[in-house]
Every structure is written in structure tokens, then in C-alpha cells.
C-alpha atoms as a PDB file:
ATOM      1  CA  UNK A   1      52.633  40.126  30.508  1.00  0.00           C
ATOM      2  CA  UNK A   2      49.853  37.751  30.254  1.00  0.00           C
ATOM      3  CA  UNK A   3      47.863  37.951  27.294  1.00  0.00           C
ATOM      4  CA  UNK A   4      44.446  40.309  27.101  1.00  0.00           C
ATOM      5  CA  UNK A   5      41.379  38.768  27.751  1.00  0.00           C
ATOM      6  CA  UNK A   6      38.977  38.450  24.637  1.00  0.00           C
ATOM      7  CA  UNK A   7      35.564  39.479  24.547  1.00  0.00           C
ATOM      8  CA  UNK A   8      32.945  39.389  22.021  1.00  0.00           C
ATOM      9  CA  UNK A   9      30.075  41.878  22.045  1.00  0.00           C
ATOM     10  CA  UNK A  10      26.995  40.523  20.386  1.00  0.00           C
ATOM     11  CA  UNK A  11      23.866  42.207  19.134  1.00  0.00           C
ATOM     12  CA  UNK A  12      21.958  41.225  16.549  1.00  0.00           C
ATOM     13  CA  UNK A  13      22.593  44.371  14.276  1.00  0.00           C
ATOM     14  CA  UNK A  14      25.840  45.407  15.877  1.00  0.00           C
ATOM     15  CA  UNK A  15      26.068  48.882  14.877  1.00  0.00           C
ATOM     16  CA  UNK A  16      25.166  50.447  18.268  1.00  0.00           C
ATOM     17  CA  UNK A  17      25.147  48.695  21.466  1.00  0.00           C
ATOM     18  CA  UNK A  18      27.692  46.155  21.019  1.00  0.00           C
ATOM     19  CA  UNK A  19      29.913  48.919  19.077  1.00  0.00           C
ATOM     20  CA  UNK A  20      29.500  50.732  22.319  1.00  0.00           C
ATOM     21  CA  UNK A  21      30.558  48.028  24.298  1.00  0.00           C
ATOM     22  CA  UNK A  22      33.568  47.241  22.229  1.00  0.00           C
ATOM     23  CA  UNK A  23      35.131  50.687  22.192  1.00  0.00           C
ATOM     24  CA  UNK A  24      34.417  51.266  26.148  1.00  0.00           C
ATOM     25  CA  UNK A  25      36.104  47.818  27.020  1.00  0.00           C
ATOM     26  CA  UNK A  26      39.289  48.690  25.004  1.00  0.00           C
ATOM     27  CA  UNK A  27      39.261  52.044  26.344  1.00  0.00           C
ATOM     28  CA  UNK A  28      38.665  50.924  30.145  1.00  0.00           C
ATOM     29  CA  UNK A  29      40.373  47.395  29.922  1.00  0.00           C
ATOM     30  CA  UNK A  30      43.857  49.234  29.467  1.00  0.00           C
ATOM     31  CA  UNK A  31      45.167  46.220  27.483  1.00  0.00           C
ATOM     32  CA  UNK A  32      44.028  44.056  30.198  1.00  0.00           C
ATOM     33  CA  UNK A  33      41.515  43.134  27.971  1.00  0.00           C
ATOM     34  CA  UNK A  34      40.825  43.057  24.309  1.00  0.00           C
ATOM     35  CA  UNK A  35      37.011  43.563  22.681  1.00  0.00           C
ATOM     36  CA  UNK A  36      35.264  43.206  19.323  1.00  0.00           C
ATOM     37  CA  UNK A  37      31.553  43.292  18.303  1.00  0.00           C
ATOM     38  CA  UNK A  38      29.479  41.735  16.061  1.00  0.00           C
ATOM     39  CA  UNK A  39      25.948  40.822  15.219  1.00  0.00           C
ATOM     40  CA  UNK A  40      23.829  37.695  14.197  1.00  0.00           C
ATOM     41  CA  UNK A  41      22.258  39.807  10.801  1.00  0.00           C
ATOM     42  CA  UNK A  42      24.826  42.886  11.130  1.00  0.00           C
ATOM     43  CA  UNK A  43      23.421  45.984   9.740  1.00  0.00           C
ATOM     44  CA  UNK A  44      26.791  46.859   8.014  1.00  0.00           C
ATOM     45  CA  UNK A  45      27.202  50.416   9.208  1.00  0.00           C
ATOM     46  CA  UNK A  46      27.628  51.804  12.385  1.00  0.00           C
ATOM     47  CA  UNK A  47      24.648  53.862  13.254  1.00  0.00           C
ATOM     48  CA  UNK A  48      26.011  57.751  12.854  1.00  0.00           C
ATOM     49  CA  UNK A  49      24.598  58.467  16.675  1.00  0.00           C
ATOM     50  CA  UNK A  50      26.722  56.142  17.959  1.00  0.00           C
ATOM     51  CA  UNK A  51      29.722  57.403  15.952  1.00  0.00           C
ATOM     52  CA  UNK A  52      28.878  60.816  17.134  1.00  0.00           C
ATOM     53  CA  UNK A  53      28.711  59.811  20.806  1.00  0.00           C
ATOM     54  CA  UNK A  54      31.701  58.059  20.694  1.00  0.00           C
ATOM     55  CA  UNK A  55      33.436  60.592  18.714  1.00  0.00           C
ATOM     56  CA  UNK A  56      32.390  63.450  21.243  1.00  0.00           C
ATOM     57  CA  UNK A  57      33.754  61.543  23.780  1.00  0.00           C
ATOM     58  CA  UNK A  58      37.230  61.397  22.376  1.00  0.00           C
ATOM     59  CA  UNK A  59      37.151  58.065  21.194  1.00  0.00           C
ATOM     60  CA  UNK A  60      38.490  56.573  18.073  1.00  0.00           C
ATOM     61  CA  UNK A  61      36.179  55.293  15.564  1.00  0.00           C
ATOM     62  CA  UNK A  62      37.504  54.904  12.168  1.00  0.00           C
ATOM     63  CA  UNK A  63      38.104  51.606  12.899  1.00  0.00           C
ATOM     64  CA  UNK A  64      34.581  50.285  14.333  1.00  0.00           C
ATOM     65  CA  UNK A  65      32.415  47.997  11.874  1.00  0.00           C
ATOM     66  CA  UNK A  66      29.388  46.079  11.764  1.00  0.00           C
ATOM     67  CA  UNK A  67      30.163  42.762  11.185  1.00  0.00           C
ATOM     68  CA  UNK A  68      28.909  38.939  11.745  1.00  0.00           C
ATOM     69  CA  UNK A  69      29.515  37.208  14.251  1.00  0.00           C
ATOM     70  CA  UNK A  70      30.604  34.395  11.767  1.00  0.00           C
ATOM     71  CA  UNK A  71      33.635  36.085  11.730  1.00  0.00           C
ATOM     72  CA  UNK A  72      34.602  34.596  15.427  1.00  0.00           C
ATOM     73  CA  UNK A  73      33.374  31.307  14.677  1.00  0.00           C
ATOM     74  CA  UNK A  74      36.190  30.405  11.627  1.00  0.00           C
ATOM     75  CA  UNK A  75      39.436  28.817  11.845  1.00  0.00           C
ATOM     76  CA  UNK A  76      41.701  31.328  13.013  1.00  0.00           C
ATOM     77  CA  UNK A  77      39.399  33.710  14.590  1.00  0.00           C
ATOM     78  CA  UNK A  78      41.353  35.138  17.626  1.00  0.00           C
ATOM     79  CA  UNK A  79      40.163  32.754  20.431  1.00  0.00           C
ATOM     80  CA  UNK A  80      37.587  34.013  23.114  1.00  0.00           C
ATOM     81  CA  UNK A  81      37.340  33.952  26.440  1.00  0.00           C
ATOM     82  CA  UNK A  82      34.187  35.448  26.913  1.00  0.00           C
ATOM     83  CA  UNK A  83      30.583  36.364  25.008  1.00  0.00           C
ATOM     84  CA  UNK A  84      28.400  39.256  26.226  1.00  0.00           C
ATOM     85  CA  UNK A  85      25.129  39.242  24.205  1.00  0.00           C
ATOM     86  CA  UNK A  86      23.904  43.062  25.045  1.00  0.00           C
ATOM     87  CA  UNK A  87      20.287  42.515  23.424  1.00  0.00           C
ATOM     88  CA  UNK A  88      17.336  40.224  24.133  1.00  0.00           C
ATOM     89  CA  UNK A  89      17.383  39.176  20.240  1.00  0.00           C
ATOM     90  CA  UNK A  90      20.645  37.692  19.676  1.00  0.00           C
ATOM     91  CA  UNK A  91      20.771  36.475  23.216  1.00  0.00           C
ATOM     92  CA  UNK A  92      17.626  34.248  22.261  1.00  0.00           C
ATOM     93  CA  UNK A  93      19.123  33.090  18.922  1.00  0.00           C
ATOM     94  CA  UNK A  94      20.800  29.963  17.787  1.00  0.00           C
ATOM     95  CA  UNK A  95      25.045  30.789  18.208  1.00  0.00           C
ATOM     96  CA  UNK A  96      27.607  29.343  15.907  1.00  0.00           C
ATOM     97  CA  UNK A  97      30.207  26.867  17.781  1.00  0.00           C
ATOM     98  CA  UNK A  98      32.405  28.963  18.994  1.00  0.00           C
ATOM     99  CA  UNK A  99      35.892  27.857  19.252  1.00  0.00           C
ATOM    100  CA  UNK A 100      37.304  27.352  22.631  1.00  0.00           C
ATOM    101  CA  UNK A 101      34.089  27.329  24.607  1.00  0.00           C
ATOM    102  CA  UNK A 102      34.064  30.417  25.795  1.00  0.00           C
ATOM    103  CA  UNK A 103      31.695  31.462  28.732  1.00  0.00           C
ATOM    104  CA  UNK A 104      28.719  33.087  27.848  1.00  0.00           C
ATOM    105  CA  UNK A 105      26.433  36.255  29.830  1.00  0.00           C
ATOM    106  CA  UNK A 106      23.288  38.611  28.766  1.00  0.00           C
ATOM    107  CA  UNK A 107      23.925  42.386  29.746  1.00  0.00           C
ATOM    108  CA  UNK A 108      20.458  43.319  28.178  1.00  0.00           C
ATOM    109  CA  UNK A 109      20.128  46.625  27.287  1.00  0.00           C
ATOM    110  CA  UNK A 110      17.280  48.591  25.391  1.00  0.00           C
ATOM    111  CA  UNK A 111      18.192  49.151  21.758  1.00  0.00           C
ATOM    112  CA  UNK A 112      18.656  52.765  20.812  1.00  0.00           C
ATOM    113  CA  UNK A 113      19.034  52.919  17.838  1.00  0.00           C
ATOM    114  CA  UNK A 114      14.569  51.783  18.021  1.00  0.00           C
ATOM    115  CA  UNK A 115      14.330  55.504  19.406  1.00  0.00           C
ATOM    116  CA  UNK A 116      13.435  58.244  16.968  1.00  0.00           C
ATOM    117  CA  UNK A 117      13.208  61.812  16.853  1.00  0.00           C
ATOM    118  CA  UNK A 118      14.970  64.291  19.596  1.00  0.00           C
ATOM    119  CA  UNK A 119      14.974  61.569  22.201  1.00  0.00           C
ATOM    120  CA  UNK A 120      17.807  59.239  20.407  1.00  0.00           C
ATOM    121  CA  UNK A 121      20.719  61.209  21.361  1.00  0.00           C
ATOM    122  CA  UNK A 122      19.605  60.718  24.905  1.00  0.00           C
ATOM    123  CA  UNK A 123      18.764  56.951  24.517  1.00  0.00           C
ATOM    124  CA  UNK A 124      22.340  56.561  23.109  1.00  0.00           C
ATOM    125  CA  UNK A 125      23.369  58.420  26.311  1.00  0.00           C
ATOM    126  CA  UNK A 126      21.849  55.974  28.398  1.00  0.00           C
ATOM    127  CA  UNK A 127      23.309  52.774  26.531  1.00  0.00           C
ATOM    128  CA  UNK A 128      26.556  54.292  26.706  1.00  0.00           C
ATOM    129  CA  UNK A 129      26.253  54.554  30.408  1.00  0.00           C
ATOM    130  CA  UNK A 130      24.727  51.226  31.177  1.00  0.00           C
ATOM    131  CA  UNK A 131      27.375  49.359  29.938  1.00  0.00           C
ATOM    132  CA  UNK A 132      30.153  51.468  31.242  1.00  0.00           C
ATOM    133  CA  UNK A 133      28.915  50.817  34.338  1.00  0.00           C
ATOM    134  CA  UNK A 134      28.868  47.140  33.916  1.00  0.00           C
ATOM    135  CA  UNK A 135      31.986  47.067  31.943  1.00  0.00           C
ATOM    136  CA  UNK A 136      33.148  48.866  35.392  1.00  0.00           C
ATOM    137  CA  UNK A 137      32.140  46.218  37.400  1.00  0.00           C
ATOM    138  CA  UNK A 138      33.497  43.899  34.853  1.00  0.00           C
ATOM    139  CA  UNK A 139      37.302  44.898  35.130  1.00  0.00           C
ATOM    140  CA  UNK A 140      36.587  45.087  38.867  1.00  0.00           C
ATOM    141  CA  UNK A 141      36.086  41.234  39.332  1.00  0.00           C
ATOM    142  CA  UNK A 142      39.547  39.366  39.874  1.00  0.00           C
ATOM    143  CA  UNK A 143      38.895  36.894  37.017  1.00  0.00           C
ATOM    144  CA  UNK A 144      42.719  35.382  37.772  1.00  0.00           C
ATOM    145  CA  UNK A 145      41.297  33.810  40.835  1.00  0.00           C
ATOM    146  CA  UNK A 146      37.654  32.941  40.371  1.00  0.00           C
ATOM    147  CA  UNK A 147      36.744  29.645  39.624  1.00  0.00           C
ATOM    148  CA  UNK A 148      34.572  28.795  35.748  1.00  0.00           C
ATOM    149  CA  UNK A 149      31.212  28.470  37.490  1.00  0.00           C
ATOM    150  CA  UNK A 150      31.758  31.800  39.607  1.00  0.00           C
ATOM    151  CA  UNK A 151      33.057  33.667  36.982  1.00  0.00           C
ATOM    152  CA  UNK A 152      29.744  32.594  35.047  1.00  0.00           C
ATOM    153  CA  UNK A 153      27.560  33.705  37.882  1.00  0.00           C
ATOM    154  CA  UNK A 154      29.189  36.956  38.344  1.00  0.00           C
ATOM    155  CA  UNK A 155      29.619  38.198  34.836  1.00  0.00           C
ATOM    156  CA  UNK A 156      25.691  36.913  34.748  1.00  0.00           C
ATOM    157  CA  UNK A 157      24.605  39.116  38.114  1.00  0.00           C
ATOM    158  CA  UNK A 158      26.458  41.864  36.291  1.00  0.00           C
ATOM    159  CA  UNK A 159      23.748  42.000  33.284  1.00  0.00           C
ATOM    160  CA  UNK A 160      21.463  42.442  35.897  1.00  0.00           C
ATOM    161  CA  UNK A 161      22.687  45.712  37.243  1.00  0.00           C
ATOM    162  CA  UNK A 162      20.177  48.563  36.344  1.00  0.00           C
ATOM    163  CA  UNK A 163      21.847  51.533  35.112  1.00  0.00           C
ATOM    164  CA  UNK A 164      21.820  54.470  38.330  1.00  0.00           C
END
């Protein structure tokens, strides 16, 4: 078997979105693929609303984090094939070197964890199902046989998908 594709999650705080992101990849990739998350100025917690989604929707959580992303930039950091930034902030910010080159895209998606009050659970909702459905459309594309600069442009068009 040929080894998972690695993908890095970035947002600046990473304790929702790119959390999110992370445990729906490893869930959906089915060990085609292997995610982590981190964040540029990582809030070091997971927000409890995301925990709670992801908890009522039977997935594991115990061993989710908020960490930096200088974690993926030192020597022996498990090498990366791809970064996702998943908010306008850290996809505007100055990245370490990452090792390997790995190819970059912006999923954008707005930041829950900004929404107070009744409306957050909802708002997490929404994240949750934005990305699934580009994390869908992800595992769909036949990376194998796609060449660097379309790979790029798809994983790219895929940020632009607006959530149905």
C-alpha cells in the first residue's frame, strides 16, 4: 500500500476550523490520507463547540490539540504533501519553510468560533459542512494521475466551492 497522503490544516488559532478539517479528512480519507492541524498563534485549546460537534457526531477527540504550525516546519516533522489554510488570516501570513515543498490552497471559511450567543452551535454546523463538502471533493480528485500545476488549480477551485 502506498503511503497516506499528508495534509496540514492551517488556521491561525487552530482550535476550530482546522480541528474540523483534520478530524473529517482522517475520518473520510480512510487511510488514504493522513491530516493534522495547526495554527500560526494557536490558541492552545480546542474550542468546547467544536469538541461537542465532533463528539456528537461520533468522532474521536481526545486526541485533537491546538498547536503551531512550527511543529511541521522542524527536522523530522512527518513530511507534507499538501497545506490547506482554511482562514483568510493565516492564509495572508508569512509561512515557515516547509520541508518538502509541499503545494499550497485557501479553503476560506468564516471563523465560528467569532459567533456568540445561540447562533454558534449553528455557525459550527455550517463550518463543519463546508469543509466536508470540500474535503468530499478533495478525495474525489485522482491525485495519482494529475500533473503538480493541475493538482494546484484544482485543490485551489475547490476553496472556492460555496457551501449548498
Amino acid at each position: 500500500m502506498a503511503e497516506p497522503c499528508r495534509i496540514l490544516f492551517l488556521c491561525t488559532g487552530n482550535s476550530a476550523r482546522s480541528i474540523l478539517a483534520e478530524a473529517l479528512l482522517n475520518r473520510m480519507g480512510e487511510g488514504r490520507f493522513l491530516a493534522f492541524s495547526a495554527g500560526s498563534f494557536p490558541k492552545g485549546k480546542v474550542h468546547p463547540t467544536a469538541l461537542a460537534l465532533l463528539g456528537d457526531k461520533g468522532f474521536p477527540t481526545a486526541h485533537l490539540r491546538s498547536k503551531s504550525w512550527d511543529e511541521f516546519a522542524q527536522p523530522g516533522a512527518p513530511p507534507l504533501d499538501f497545506i490547506i489554510t482554511v482562514c483568510d488570516n493565516a492564509a495572508g501570513e508569512v509561512c515557515p519553510v516547509w520541508p518538502g515543498r509541499p503545494m499550497t490552497a485557501h479553503w476560506g471559511i468564516a471563523d465560528p468560533a467569532n459567533v456568540d450567543g445561540p447562533g454558534q452551535p449553528e455557525a459550527f454546523e455550517h463550518a463543519f459542512a463546508a469543509l466536508e463538502l470540500r474535503i468530499a471533493q478533495l478525495l474525489a480528485l485522482p491525485l495519482d494521475s494529475l500533473d503538480p500545476e493541475s493538482a494546484k488549480a484544482r485543490l485551489r477551485a475547490i476553496g472556492e466551492t460555496q457551501n449548498a
